[in-house]
PDB file of N, CA and C in Angstrom:
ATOM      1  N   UNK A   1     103.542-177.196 124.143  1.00  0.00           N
ATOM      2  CA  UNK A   1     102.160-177.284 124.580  1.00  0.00           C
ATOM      3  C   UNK A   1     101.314-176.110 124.091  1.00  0.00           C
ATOM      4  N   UNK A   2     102.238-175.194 122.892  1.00  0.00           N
ATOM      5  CA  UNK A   2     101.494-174.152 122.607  1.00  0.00           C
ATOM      6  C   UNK A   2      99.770-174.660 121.993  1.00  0.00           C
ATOM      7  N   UNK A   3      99.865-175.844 121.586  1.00  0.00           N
ATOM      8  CA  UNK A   3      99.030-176.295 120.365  1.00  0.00           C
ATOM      9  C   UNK A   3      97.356-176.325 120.975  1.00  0.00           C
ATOM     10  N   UNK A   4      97.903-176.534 122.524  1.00  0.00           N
ATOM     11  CA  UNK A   4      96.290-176.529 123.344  1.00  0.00           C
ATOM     12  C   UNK A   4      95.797-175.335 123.422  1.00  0.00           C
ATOM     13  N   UNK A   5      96.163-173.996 123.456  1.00  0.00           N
ATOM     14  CA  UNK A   5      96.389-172.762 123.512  1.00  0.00           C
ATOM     15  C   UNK A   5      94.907-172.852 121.937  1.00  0.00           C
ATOM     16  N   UNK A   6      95.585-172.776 120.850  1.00  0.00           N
ATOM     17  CA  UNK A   6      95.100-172.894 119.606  1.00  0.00           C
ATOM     18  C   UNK A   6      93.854-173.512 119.531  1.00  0.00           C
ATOM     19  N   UNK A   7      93.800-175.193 120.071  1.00  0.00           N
ATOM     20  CA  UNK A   7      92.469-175.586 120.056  1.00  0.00           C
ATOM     21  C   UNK A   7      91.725-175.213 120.894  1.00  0.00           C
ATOM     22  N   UNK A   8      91.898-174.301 122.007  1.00  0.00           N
ATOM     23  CA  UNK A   8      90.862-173.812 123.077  1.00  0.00           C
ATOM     24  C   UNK A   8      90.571-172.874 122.211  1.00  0.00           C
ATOM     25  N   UNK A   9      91.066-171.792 121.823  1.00  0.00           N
ATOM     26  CA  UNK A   9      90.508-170.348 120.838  1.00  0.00           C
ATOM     27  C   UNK A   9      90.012-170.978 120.014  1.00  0.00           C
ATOM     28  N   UNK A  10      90.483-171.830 118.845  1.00  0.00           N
ATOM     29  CA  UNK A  10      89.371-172.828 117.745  1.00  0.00           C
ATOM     30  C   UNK A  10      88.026-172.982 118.626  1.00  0.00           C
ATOM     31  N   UNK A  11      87.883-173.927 119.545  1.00  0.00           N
ATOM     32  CA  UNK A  11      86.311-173.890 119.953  1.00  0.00           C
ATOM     33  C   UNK A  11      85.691-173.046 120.658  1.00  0.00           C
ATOM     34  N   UNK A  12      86.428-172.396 121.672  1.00  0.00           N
ATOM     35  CA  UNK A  12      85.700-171.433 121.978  1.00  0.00           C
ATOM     36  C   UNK A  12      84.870-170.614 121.371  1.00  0.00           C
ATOM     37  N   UNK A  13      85.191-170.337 120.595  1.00  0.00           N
ATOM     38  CA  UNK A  13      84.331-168.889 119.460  1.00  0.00           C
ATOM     39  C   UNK A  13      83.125-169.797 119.289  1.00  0.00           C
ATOM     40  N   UNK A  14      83.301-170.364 118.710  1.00  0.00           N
ATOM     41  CA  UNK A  14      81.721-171.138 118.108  1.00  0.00           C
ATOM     42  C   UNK A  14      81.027-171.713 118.733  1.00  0.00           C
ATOM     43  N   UNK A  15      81.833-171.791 120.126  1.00  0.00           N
ATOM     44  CA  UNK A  15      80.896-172.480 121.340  1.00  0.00           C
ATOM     45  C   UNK A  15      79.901-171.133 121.804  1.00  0.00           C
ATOM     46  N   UNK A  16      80.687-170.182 122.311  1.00  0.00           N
ATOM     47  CA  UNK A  16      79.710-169.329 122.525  1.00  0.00           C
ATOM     48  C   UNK A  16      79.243-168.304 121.596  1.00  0.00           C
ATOM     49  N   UNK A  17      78.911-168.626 120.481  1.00  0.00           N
ATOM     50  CA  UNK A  17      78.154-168.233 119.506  1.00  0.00           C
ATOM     51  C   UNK A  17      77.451-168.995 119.400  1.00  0.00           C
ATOM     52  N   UNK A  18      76.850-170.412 119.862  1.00  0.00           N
ATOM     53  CA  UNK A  18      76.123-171.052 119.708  1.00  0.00           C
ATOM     54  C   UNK A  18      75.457-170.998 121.036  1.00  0.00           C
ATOM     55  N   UNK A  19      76.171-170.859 122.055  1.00  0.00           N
ATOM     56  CA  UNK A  19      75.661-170.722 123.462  1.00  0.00           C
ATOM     57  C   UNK A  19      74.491-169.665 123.534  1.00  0.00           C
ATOM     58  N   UNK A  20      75.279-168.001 122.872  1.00  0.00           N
ATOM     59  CA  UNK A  20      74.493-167.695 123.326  1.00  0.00           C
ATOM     60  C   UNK A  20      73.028-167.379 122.485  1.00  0.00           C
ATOM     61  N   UNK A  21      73.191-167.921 121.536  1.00  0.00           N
ATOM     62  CA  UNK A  21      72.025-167.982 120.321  1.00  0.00           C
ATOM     63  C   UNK A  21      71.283-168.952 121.170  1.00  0.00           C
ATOM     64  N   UNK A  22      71.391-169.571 121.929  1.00  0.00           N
ATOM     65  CA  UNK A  22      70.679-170.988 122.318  1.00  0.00           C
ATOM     66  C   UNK A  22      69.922-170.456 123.597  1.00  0.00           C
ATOM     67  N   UNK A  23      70.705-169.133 124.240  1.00  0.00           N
ATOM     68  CA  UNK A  23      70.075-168.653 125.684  1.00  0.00           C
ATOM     69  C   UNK A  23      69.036-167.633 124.926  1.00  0.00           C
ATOM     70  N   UNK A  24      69.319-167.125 124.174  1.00  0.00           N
ATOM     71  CA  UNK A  24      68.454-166.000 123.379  1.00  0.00           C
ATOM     72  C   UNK A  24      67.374-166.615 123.261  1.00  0.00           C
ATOM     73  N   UNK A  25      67.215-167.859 122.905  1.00  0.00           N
ATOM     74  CA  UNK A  25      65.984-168.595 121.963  1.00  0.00           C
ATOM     75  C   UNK A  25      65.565-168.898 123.297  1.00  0.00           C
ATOM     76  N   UNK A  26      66.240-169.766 123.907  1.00  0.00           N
ATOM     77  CA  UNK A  26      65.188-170.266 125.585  1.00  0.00           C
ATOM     78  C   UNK A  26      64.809-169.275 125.953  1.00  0.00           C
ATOM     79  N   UNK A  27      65.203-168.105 126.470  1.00  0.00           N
ATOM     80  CA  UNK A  27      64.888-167.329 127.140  1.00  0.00           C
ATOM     81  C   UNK A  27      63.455-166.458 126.246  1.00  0.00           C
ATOM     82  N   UNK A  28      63.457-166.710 125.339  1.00  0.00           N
ATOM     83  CA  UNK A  28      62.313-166.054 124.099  1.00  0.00           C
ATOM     84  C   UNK A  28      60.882-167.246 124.095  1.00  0.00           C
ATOM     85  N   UNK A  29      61.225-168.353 124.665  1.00  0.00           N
ATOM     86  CA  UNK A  29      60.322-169.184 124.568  1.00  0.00           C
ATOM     87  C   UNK A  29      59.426-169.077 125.896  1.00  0.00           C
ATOM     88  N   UNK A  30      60.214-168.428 126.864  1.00  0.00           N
ATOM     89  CA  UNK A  30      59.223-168.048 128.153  1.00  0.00           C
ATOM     90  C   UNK A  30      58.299-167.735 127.834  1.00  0.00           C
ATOM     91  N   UNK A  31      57.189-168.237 128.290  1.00  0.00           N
ATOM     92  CA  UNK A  31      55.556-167.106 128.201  1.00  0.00           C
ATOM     93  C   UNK A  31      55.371-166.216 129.255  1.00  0.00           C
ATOM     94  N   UNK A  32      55.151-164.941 129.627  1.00  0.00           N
ATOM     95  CA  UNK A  32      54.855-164.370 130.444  1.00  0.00           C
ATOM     96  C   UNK A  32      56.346-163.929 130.829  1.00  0.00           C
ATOM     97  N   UNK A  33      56.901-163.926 129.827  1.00  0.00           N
ATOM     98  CA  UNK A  33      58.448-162.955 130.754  1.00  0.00           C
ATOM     99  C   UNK A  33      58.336-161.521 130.893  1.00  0.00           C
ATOM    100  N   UNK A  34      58.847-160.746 131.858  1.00  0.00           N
ATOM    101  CA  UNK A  34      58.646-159.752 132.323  1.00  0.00           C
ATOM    102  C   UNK A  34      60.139-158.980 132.244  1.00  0.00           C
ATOM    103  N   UNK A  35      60.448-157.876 132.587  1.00  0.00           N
ATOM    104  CA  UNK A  35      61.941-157.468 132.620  1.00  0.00           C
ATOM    105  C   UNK A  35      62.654-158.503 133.753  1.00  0.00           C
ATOM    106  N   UNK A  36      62.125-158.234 134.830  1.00  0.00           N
ATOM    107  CA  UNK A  36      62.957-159.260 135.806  1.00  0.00           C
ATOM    108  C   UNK A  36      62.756-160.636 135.703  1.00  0.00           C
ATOM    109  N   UNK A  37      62.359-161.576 135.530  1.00  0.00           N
ATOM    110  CA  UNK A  37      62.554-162.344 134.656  1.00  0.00           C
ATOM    111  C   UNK A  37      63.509-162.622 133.750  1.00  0.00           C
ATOM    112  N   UNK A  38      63.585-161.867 133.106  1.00  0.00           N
ATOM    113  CA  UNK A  38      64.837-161.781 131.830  1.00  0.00           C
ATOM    114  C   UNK A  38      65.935-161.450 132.630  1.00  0.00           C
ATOM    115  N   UNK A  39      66.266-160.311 133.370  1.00  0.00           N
ATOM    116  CA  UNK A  39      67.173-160.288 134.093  1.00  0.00           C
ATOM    117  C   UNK A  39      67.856-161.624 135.059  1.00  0.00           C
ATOM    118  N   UNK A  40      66.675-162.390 135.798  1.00  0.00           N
ATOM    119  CA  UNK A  40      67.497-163.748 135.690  1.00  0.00           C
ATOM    120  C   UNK A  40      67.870-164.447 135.409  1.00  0.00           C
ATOM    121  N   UNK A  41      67.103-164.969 134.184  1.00  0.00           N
ATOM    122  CA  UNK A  41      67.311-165.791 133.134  1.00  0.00           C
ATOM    123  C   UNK A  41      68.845-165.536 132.243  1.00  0.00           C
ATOM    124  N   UNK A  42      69.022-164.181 131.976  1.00  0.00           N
ATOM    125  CA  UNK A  42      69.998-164.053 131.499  1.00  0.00           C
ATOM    126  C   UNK A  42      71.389-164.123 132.801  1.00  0.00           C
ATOM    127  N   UNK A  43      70.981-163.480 133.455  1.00  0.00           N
ATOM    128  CA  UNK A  43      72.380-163.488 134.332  1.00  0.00           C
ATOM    129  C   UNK A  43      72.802-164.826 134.910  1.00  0.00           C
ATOM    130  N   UNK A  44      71.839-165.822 135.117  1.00  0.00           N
ATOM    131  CA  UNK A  44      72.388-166.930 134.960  1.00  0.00           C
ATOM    132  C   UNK A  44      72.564-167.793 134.301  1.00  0.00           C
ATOM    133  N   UNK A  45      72.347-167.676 132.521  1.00  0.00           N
ATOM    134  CA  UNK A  45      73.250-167.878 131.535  1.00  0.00           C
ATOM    135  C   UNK A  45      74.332-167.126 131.309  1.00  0.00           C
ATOM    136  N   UNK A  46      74.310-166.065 131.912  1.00  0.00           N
ATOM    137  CA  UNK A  46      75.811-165.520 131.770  1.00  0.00           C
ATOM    138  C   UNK A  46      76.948-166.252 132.946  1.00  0.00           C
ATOM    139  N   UNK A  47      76.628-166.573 133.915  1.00  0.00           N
ATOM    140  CA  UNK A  47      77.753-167.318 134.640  1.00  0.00           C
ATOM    141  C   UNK A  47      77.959-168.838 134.380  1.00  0.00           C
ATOM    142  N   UNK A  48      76.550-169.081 133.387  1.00  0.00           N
ATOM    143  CA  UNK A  48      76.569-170.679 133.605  1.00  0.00           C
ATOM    144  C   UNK A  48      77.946-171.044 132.557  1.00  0.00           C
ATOM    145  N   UNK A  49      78.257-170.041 131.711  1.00  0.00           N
ATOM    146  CA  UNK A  49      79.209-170.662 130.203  1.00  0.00           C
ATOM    147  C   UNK A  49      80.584-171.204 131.114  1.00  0.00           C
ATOM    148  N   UNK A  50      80.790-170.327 132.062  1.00  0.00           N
ATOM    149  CA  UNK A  50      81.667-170.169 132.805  1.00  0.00           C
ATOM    150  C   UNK A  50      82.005-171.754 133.319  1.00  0.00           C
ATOM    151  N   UNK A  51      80.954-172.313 133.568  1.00  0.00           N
ATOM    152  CA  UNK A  51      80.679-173.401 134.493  1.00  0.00           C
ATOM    153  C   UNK A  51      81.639-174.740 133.210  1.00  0.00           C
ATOM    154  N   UNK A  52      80.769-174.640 132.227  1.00  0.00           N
ATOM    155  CA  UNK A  52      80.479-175.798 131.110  1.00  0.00           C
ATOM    156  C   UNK A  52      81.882-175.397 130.915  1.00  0.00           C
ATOM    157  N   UNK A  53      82.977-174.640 130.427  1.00  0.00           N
ATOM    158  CA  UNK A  53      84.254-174.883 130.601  1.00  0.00           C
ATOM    159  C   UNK A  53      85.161-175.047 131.282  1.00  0.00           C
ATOM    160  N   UNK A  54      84.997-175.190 132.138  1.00  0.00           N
ATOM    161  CA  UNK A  54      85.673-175.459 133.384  1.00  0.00           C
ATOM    162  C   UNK A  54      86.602-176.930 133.232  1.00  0.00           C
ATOM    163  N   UNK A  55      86.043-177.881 132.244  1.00  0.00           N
ATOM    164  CA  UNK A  55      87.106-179.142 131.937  1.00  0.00           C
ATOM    165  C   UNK A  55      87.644-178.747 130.895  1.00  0.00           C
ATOM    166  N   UNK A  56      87.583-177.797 129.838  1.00  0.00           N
ATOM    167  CA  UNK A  56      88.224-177.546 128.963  1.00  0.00           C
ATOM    168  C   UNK A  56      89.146-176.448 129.420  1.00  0.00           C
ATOM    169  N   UNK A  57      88.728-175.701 130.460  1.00  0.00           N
ATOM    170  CA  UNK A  57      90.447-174.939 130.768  1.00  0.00           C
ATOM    171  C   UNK A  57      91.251-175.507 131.619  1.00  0.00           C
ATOM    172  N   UNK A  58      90.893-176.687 132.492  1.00  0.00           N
ATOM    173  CA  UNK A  58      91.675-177.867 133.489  1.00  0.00           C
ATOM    174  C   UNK A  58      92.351-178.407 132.179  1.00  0.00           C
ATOM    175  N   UNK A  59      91.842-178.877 131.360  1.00  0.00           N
ATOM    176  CA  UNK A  59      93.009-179.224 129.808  1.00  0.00           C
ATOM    177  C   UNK A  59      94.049-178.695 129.542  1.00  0.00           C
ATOM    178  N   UNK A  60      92.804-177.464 129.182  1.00  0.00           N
ATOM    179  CA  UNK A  60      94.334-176.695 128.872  1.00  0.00           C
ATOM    180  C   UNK A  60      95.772-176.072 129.826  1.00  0.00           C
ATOM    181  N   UNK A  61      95.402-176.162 131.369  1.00  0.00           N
ATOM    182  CA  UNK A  61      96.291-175.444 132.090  1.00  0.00           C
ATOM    183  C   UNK A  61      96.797-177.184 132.758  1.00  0.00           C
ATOM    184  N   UNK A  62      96.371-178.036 132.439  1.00  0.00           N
ATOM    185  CA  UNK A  62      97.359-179.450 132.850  1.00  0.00           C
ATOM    186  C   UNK A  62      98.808-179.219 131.985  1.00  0.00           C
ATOM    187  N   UNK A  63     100.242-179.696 132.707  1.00  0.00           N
ATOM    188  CA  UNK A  63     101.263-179.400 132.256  1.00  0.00           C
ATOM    189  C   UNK A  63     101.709-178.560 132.097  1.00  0.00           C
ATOM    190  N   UNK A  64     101.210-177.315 132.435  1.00  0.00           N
ATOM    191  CA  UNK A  64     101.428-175.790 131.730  1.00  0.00           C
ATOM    192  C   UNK A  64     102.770-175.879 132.334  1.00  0.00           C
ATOM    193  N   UNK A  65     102.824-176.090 133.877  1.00  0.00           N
ATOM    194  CA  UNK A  65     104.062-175.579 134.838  1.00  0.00           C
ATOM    195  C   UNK A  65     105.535-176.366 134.995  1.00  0.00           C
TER     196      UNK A  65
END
């Protein structure tokens, strides 16, 4: 089952290299952003990546045991 191991690191990388190029740009399209502002905006793109894999590491940790 090493092989799921492999395709999680394969997408991962380019997922969040695309993720976070994609929060950069939304978050740049705000009008009127301020520091705090940005501070939320970002901190909850920072927990959200967390979220969106959550079926791809249930994948990978099915069968592990």
């Amino acid at each position: 089952m090493r092989w799921r191991h492999l395709i999680f690191l394969i997408f991962i990388i380019p997922f969040l290299v695309f993720y976070i190029t994609m929060s950069i740009i939304i978050v740049e399209w705000i009008p009127f952003s301020n520091w705090l502002l940005d501070i939320i905006f970002y901190s909850i793109f920072g927990f959200l990546w967390v979220g969106l894999l959550i079926p791809m590491i249930n994948w990978l940790a099915k069968n592990e045991s």
